[in-house]
Structures are given as structure tokens and as C-alpha cells.
Protein backbone atom coordinates (compact mmCIF):
# COMPACT_ATOMS: atom_id res chain seq x y z
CA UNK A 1 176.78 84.55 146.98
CA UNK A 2 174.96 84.26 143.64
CA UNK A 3 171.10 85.84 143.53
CA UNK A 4 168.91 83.50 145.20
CA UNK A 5 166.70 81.39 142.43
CA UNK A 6 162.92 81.92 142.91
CA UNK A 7 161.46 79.18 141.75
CA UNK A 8 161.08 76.13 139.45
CA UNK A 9 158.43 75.13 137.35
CA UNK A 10 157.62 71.69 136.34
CA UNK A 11 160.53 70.76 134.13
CA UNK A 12 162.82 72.01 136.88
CA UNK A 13 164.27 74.93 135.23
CA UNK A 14 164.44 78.04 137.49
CA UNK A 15 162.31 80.69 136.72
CA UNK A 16 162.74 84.18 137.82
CA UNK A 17 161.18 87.16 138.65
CA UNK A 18 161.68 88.64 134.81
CA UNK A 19 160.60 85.29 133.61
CA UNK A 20 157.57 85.72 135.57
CA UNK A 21 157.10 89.53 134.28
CA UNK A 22 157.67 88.05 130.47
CA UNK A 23 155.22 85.60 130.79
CA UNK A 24 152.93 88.15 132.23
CA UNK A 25 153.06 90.38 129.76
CA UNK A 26 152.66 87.55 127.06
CA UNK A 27 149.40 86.39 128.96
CA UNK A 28 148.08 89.73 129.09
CA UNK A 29 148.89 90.27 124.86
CA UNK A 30 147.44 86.84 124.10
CA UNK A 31 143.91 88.00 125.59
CA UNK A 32 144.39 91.54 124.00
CA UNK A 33 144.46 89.70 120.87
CA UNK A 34 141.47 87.61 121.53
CA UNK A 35 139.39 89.84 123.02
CA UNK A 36 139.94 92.28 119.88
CA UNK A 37 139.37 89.32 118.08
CA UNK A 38 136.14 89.21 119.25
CA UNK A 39 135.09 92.26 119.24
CA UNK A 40 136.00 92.50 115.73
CA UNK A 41 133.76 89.50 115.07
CA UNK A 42 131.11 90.79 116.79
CA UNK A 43 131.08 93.76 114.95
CA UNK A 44 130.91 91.72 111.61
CA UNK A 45 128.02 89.67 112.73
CA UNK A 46 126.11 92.96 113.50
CA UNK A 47 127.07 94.57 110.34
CA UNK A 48 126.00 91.35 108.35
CA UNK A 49 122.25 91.56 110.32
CA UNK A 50 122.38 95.55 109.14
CA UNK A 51 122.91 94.68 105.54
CA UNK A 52 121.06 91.60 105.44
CA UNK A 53 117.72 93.68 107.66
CA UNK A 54 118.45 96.34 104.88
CA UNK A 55 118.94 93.81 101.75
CA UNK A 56 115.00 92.16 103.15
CA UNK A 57 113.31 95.63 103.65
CA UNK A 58 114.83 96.69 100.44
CA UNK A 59 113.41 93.18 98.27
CA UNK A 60 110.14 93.48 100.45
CA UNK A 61 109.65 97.13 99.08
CA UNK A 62 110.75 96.17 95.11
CA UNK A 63 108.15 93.30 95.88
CA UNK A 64 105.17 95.22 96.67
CA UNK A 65 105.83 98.00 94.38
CA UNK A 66 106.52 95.89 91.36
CA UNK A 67 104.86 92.56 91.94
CA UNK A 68 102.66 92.17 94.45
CA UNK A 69 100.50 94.85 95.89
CA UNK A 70 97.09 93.30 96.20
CA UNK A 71 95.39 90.56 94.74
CA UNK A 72 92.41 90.91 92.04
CA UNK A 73 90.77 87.72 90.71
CA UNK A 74 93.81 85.34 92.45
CA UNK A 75 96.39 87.42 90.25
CA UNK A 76 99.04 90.21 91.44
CA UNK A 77 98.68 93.57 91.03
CA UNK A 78 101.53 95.47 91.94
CA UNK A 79 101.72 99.23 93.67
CA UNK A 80 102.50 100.16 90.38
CA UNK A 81 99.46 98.90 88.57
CA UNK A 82 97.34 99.80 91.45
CA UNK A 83 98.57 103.69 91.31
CA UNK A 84 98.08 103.65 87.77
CA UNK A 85 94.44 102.56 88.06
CA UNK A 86 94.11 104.65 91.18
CA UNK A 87 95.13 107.95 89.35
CA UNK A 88 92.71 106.76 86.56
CA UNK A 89 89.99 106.61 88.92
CA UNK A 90 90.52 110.15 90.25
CA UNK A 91 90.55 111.73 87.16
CA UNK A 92 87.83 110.32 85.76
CA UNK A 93 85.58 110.59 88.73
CA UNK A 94 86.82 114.44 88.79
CA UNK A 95 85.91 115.37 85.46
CA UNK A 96 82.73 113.96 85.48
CA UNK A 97 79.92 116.04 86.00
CA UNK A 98 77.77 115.73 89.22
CA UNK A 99 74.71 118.64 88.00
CA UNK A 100 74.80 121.21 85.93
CA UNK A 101 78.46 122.70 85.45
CA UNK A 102 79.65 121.40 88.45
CA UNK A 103 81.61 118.07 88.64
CA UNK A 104 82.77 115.81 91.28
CA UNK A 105 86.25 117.57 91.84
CA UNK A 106 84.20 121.46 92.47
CA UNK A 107 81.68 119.69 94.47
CA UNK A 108 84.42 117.61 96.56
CA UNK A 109 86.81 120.86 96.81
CA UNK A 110 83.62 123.22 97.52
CA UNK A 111 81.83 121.03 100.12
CA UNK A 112 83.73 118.60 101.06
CA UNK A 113 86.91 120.35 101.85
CA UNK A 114 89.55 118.48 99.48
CA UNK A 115 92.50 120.07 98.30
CA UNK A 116 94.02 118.69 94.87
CA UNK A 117 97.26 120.61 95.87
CA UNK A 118 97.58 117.96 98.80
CA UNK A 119 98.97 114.20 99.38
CA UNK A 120 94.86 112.45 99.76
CA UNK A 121 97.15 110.48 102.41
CA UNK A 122 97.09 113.16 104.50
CA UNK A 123 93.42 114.52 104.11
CA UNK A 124 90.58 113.34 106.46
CA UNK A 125 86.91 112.44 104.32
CA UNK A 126 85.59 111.16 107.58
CA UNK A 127 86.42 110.47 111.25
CA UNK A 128 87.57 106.62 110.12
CA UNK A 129 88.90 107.28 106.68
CA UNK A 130 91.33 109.40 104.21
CA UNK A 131 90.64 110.25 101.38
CA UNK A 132 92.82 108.07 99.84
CA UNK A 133 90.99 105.20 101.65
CA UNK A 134 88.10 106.31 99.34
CA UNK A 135 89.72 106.64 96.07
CA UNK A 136 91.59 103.24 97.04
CA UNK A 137 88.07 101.68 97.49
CA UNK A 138 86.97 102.97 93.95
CA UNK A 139 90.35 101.82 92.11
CA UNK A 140 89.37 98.38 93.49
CA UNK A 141 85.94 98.25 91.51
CA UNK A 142 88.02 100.19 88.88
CA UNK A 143 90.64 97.16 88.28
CA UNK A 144 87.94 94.63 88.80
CA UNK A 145 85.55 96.24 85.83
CA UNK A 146 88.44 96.55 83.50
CA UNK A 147 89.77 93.29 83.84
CA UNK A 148 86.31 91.85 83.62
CA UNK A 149 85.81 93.52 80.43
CA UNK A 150 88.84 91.77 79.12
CA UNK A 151 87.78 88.70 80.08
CA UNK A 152 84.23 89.31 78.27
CA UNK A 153 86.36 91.06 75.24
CA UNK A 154 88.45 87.54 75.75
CA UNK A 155 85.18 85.00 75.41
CA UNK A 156 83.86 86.74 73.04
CA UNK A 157 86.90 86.32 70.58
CA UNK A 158 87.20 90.38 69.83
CA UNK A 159 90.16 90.74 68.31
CA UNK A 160 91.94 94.71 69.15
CA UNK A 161 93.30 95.69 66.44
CA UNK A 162 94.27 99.42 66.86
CA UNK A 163 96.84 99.04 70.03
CA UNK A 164 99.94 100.65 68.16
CA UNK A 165 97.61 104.16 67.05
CA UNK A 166 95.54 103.96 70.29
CA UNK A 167 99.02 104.26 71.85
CA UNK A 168 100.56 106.77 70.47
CA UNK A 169 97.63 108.88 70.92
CA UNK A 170 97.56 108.29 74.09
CA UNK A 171 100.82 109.05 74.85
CA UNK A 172 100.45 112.43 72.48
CA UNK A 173 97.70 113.43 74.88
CA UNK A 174 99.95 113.11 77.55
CA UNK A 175 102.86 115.13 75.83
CA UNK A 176 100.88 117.40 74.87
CA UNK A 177 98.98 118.02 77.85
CA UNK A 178 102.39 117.82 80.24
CA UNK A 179 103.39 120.56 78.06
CA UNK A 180 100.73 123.15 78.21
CA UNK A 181 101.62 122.56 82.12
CA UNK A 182 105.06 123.19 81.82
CA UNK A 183 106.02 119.50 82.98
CA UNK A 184 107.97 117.10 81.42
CA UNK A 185 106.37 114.38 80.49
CA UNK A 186 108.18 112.44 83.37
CA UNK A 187 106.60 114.75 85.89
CA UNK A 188 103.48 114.30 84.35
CA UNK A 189 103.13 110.66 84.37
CA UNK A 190 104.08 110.88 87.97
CA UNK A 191 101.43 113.60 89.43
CA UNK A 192 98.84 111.31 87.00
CA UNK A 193 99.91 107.76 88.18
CA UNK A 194 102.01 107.80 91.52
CA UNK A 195 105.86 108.24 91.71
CA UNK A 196 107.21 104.46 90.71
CA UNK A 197 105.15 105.55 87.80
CA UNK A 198 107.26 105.76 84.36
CA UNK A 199 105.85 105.79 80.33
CA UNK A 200 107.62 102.45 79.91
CA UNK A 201 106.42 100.63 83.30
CA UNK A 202 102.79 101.27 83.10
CA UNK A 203 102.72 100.68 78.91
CA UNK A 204 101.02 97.35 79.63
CA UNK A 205 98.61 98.58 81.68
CA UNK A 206 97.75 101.20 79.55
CA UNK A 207 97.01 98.73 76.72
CA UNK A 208 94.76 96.85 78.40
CA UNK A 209 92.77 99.83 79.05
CA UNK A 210 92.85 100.90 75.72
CA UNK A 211 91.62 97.40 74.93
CA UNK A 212 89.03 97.18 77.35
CA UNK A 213 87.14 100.32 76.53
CA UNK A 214 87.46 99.49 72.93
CA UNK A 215 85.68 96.38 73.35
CA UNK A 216 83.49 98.56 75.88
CA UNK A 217 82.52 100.51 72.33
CA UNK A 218 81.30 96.97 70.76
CA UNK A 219 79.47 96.17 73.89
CA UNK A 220 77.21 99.38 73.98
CA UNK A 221 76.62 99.22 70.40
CA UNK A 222 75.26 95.77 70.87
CA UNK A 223 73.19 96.93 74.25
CA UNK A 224 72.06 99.68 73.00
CA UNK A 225 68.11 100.13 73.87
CA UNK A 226 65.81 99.39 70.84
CA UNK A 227 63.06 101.39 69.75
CA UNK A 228 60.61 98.93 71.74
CA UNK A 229 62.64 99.13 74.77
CA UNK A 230 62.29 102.95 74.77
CA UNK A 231 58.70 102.77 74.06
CA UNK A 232 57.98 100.35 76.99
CA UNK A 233 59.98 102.12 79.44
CA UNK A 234 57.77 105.50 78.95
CA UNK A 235 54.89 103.46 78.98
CA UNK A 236 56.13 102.20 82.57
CA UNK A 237 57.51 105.27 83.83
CA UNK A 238 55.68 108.49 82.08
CA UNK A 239 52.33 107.09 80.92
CA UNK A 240 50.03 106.53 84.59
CA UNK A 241 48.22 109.30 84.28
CA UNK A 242 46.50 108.17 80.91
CA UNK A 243 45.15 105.28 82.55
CA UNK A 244 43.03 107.97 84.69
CA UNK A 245 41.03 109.28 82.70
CA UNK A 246 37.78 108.20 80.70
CA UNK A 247 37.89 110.74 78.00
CA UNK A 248 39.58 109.61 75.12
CA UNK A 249 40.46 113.30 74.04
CA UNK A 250 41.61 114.25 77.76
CA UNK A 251 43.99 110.74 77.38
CA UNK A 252 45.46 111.89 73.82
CA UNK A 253 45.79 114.94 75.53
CA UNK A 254 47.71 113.46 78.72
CA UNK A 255 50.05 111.46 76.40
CA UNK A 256 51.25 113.78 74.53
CA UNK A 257 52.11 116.40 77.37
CA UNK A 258 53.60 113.65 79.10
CA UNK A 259 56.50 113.34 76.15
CA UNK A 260 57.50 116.52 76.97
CA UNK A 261 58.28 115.21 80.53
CA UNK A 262 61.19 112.86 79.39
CA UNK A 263 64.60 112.85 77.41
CA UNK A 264 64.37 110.10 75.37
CA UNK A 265 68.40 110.33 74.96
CA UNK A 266 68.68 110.08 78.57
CA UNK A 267 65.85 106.84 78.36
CA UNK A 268 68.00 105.16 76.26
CA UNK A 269 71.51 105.89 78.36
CA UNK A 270 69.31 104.85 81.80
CA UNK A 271 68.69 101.46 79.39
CA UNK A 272 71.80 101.20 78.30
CA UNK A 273 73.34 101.41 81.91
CA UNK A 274 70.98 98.99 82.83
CA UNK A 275 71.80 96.11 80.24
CA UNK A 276 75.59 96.78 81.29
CA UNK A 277 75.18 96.10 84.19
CA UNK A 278 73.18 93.33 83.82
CA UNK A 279 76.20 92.18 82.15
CA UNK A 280 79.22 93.56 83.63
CA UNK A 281 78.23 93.07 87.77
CA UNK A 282 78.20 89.51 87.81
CA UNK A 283 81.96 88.94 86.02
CA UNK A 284 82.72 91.50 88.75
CA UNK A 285 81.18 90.24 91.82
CA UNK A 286 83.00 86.78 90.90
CA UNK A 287 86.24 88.22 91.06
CA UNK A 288 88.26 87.83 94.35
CA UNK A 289 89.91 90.28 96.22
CA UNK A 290 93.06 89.67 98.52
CA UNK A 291 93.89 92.75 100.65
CA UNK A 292 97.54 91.91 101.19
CA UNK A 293 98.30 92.87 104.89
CA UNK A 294 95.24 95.12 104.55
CA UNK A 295 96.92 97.96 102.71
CA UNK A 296 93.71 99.10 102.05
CA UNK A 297 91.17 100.53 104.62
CA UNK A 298 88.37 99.52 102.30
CA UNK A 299 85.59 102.17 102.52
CA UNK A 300 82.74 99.68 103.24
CA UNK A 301 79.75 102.08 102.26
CA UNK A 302 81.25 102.19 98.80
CA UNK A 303 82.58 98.35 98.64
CA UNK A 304 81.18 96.03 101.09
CA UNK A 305 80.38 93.14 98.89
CA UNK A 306 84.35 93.67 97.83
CA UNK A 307 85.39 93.78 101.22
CA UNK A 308 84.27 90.56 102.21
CA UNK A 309 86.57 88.48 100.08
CA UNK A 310 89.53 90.50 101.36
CA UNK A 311 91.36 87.26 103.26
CA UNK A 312 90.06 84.52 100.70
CA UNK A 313 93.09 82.98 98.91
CA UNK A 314 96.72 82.63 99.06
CA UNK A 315 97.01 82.95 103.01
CA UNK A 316 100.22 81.38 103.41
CA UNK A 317 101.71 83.32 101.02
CA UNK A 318 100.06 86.41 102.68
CA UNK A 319 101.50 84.95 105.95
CA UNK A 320 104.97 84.12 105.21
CA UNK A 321 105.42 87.99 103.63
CA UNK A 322 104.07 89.17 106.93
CA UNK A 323 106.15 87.37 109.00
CA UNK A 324 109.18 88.40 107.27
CA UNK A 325 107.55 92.31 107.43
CA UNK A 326 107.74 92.21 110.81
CA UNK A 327 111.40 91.42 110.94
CA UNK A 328 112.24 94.40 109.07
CA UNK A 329 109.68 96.73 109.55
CA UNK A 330 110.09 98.14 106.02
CA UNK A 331 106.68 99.40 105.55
């Protein structure tokens, strides 16, 4: 007899056991295929949310550093701008001279235990802040004075007309000075104004300073304390002990020791300092100042009237970058 048939399937041809094996072995390829299919898919999607988490941390970090870092006066200033004025502020505040022969840096270095040699990131001033939270909190009033002086310099109509030689100058001093510290002058602009710093980036920047303390030169001469101004502030401050006594001789006498008890160079600086201010603090204190995801840890003995206008504009902007921050965790 023939082999016995094992079946038939539903258009009635017979179907045997190899049939059976063949279709099997079919199934079992089609879901090989599918379920490489998917895995292969899978692995797209996740490399997609890699280079799409890496393409957002990488625009978020181009943002801050080259657009927006913080806010001063409702416009950006980017990490850029911010390190330039930041490294501004340090060096000026170090060579300036605190008594005597000492200045700020050998009384911070001496006392205070700050090292120049290390990142101010990674150096306590106090048991809540860094010392980079202080210098930050200083470049703040920094930006704010120097963009209020353009904005004087701006009202007033002064026209700058040196910014090509005041340049150059500038950028001789810093050739010159990067050499006599065996640096190139890329190196140099870096340890000065932070590492996205470059000659070419921060140019602008460094034109409006130049500006500003030009027209800072115009302002002074036109503060500068008058001859009646000096007299009246001895006559407030150095002249009591005239009033004391009934001898006219004994109060010639008391006057004129007494003008050996004042500098009337430093009178007319105190006056001088006075007047600026006068002018200067209220462009300053009208100028707003958005702490961008608070990237600064304002030091409020130094800045609390800045600190309280740290949240007032632009807080859906502030919120949307935030949100997307916390997506990619980039900072």
C-alpha cells in the first residue's frame, strides 16, 4: 500500500508531515525577520533620542554661552560678555590699592586665603558662597555701570571718536603684556576673560568699554568739585573747632592748623565721587536684572537691591529654556 496521507487542509489538498515541517520552518523565519525588524527599529528610535538629547544640550550650551547668559536692563548678555566683564572686574578690583602698598589681591591672598593659581569655582569665601559667587555679584554692578554710562554718553549726544587707536592700544597692551608672560596672546585673552573668550568675540565688548570710560573722562571733568565746593566742605568737616573759641587770635590760630589736617586732592576726589554718584546710581538702580535659572548665587551683602529684580521680566522665556534644561540636563 501507498504511505498513508496525513491530512488535508481546507482546499483539500493533502498535506504531509514535510509539508508541515516546511511550513514550520517558514513560520518560524517570518517572525525572525520581524522580530529583527523590530529590534532594528527600536534601536533607531533610541539612537534618534541620543542625537536629538545631544543636538538640544549641545544648542542649549551655544545658547547660553553666546546669547543668553543673564539679562541686564531686559537685554541678553551672553557667558561670553559676562566672563569678559567678570575678568574685568577682578583685575581691576586686584590692582587697586586697599592702604598703603597693599591692594585688594595681597590683602585677599594674605587674609582671606585666595589663591590666584586656582579655579574661584572651587574656592570657599564663606560657608554659603565661592568666591566666584562674589566676583559674579560685582560683574553684575560692573555691566550695569558701564552700560549706564553709555546710555548717559548716548543722551548726552557724545560722539567717540577715537575707537580705531583706543583699540589697537588696547590690544598692544595685551600683546605686549601676553608676551612678557610667555603666552600667546590666545592664552592670554583666555586666563583674562574666561575660555569661550577670543580677540575677535569680545571686540564689541571691548569697544563699549573703551567708549564708556571715555565719556567717563568728560563726565569727571564736568563734576569736578569747584573751588567753593572745596571750601564749604572743610568748612563742614575740618573747621568745628573754630567755632569754640572766643579769641580771635586762638581761632586764626585753630584754622590754620586745621589745613594741615586735610588733603585737599583727596577733598576734591571724595566730591567728585560724590557728584558721580549722584549721577550714575540712579541710571543703575533702574536697570533690571534677570538671573536666568539663577546662575548666579548673588552675594546679597554686596547686591541686595540687585538681587531683588532677579525674576522680573521675560518669565516665559526663562521657563520654556528651563523646561527644555531639564530634558537634557546639559548644564
Amino acid at each position: 500500500m501507498g504511505k498513508k496521507q496525513e491530512s488535508n487542509d481546507n482546499t483539500g489538498k493533502v498535506v504531509t508531515k514535510y509539508d508541515k515541517k516546511v511550513a514550520k520552518r517558514k513560520e518560524e523565519e517570518r517572525k525572525a525577520k520581524r522580530n529583527k525588524f523590530i529590534a532594528k527599529t527600536v534601536a533607531l528610535c533610541l539612537v534618534a533620542i541620543i542625537v536629538i538629547s545631544g543636538v538640544a544640550a549641545f544648542s542649549l550650551r551655544y545658547y547660553r554661552i553666546h546669547t543668553q547668559f543673564i539679562k541686564v536692563n531686559n537685554e541678553n548678555v551672553s557667558e561670553i560678555e559676562f566672563d569678559f566683564y567678570y575678568g574685568m572686574t577682578k583685575s581691576t578690583l586686584f590692582n587697586t590699592t586697599l592702604y598703603s602698598d597693599m591692594t585688594y589681591l595681597d590683602y585677599y591672598e594674605n587674609y582671606l586665603g585666595y589663591s590666584s593659581s586656582k579655579k574661584d569655582k572651587a574656592q570657599t569665601y564663606s560657608d554659603d558662597y565661592t568666591w566666584y559667587d562674589y566676583f559674579a555679584s560685582q560683574t553684575v554692578d560692573t555691566i550695569k555701570e558701564y552700560k549706564a554710562l553709555l546710555q548717559l554718553a548716548s543722551e548726552a549726544g557724545y560722539e567717540y571718536t577715537t575707537a580705531d587707536d583706543d583699540y589697537n592700544e588696547f590690544v598692544e597692551n595685551i600683546t605686549s603684556t601676553a608676551e612678557s608672560n610667555s603666552m600667546s596672546v590666545k592664552e592670554y585673552v583666555k586666563s583674562l576673560y574666561g575660555d569661550n573668550a577670543s580677540l575677535s568675540n569680545i571686540k564689541s565688548y571691548i569697544l563699549e568699554v573703551l567708549e564708556a570710560q571715555s565719556y567717563l573722562e568728560q563726565l569727571q571733568e564736568e563734576l569736578a568739585a569747584t573751588d567753593e565746593e572745596v571750601a564749604a566742605y572743610i568748612a563742614e568737616n575740618y573747621s568745628s573747632d573754630s567755632t569754640e573759641s572766643t579769641d580771635s587770635t586762638d581761632s586764626t590760630e585753630s584754622t590754620e592748623d586745621s589745613s594741615t589736617d586735610y588733603d585737599e586732592d583727596e577733598i576734591r576726589s571724595t566730591i567728585l565721587s560724590q557728584k558721580y554718584n549722584e549721577v550714575i546710581s540712579p541710571v543703575m538702580e533702574a536697570m533690571s536684572f534677570t538671573n536666568i535659572h539663577n546662575r548666579i548665587k548673588m552675594y546679597s551683602s554686596s547686591t541686595s537691591s540687585t538681587s531683588s529684580d532677579s525674576e522680573d521680566s521675560d518669565t516665559s522665556e526663562e521657563s520654556t529654556e528651563e523646561a527644555q534644561e531639564s530634558t537634557s540636563q546639559a548644564e
